[in-house]
Protein backbone atom coordinates (compact mmCIF):
# COMPACT_ATOMS: atom_id res chain seq x y z
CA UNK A 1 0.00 0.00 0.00
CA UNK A 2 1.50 3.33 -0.98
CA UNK A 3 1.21 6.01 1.81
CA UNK A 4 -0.81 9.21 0.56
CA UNK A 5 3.18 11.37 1.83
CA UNK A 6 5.03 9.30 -0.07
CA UNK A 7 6.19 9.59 -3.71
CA UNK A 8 4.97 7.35 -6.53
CA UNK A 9 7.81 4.95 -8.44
CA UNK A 10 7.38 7.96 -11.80
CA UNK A 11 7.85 10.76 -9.56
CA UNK A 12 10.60 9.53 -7.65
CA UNK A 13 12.60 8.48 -10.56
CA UNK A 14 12.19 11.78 -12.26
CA UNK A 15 13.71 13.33 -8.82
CA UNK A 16 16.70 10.92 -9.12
CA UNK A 17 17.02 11.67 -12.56
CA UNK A 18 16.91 15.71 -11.72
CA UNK A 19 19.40 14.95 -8.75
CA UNK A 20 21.77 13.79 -11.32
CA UNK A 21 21.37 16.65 -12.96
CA UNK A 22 18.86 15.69 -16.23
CA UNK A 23 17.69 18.63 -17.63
CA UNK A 24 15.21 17.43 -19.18
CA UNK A 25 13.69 15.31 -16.37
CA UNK A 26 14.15 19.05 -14.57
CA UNK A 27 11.55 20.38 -17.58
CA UNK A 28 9.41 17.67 -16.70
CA UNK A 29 9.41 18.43 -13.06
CA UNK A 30 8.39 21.93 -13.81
CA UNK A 31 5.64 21.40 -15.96
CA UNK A 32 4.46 18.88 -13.41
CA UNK A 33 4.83 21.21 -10.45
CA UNK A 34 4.76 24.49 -11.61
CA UNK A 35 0.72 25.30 -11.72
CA UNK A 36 -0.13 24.02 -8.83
CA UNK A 37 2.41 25.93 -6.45
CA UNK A 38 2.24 29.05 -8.46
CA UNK A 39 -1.66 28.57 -7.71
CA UNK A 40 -0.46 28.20 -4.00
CA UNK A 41 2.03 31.25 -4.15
CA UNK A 42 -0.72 33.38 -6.02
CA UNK A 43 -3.30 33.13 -3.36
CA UNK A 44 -0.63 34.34 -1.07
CA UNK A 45 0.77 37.01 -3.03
CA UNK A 46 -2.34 38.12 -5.37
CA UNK A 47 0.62 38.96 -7.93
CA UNK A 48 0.93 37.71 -10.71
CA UNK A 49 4.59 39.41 -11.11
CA UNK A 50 5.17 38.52 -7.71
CA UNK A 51 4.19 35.26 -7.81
CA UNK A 52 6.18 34.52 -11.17
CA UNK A 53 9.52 35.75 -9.63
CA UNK A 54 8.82 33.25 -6.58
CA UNK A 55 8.44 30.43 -8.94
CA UNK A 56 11.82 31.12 -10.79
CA UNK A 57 13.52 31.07 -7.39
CA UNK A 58 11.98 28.39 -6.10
CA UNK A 59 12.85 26.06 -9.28
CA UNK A 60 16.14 27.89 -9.50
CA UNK A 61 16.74 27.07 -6.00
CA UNK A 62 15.33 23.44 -6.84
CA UNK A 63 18.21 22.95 -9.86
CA UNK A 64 20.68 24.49 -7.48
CA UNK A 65 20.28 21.90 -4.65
CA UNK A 66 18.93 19.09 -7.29
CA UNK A 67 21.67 16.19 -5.71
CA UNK A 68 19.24 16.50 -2.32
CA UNK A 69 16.24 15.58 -4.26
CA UNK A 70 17.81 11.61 -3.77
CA UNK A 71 16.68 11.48 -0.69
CA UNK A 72 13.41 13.58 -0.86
CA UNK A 73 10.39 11.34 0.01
CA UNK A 74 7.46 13.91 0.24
CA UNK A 75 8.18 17.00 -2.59
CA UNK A 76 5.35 19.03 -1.43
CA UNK A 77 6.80 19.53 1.47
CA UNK A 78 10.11 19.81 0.14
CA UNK A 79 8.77 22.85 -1.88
């Protein structure tokens, strides 16, 4: 039984594939993640600039620290 925290066999092998540093698996990430924590940041914020330049540091941040995403187990909360 997979627990409702815990990633899925697809999205945890596009993290290891990120943590070694595929870009494209990165693209993938971000088009898999990006709506629905901009959505998140945007009720926050009510900016849509705002909220934009949040998302490119978060995923910036995300590519710069990729080699932890290994071990990540949740990646909503890692976000």
């Amino acid at each position: 039984m997979l627990l409702s925290n815990s990633l899925t066999y697809p999205e945890k092998k596009l993290l290891l594939q990120v943590a070694e540093g595929d870009e494209t698996a990165f693209i993938q990430l971000y088009l898999q993640q990006h709506q629905l924590l901009a959505s998140y940041v945007f009720r926050i914020t009510e900016s849509r600039e705002l909220t934009e330049e949040i998302m490119q540091d978060v995923f910036m941040n995300i590519w710069r620290v990729r080699e932890t995403l290994a071990g990540i187990n949740n990646f909503k909360h890692f976000c």
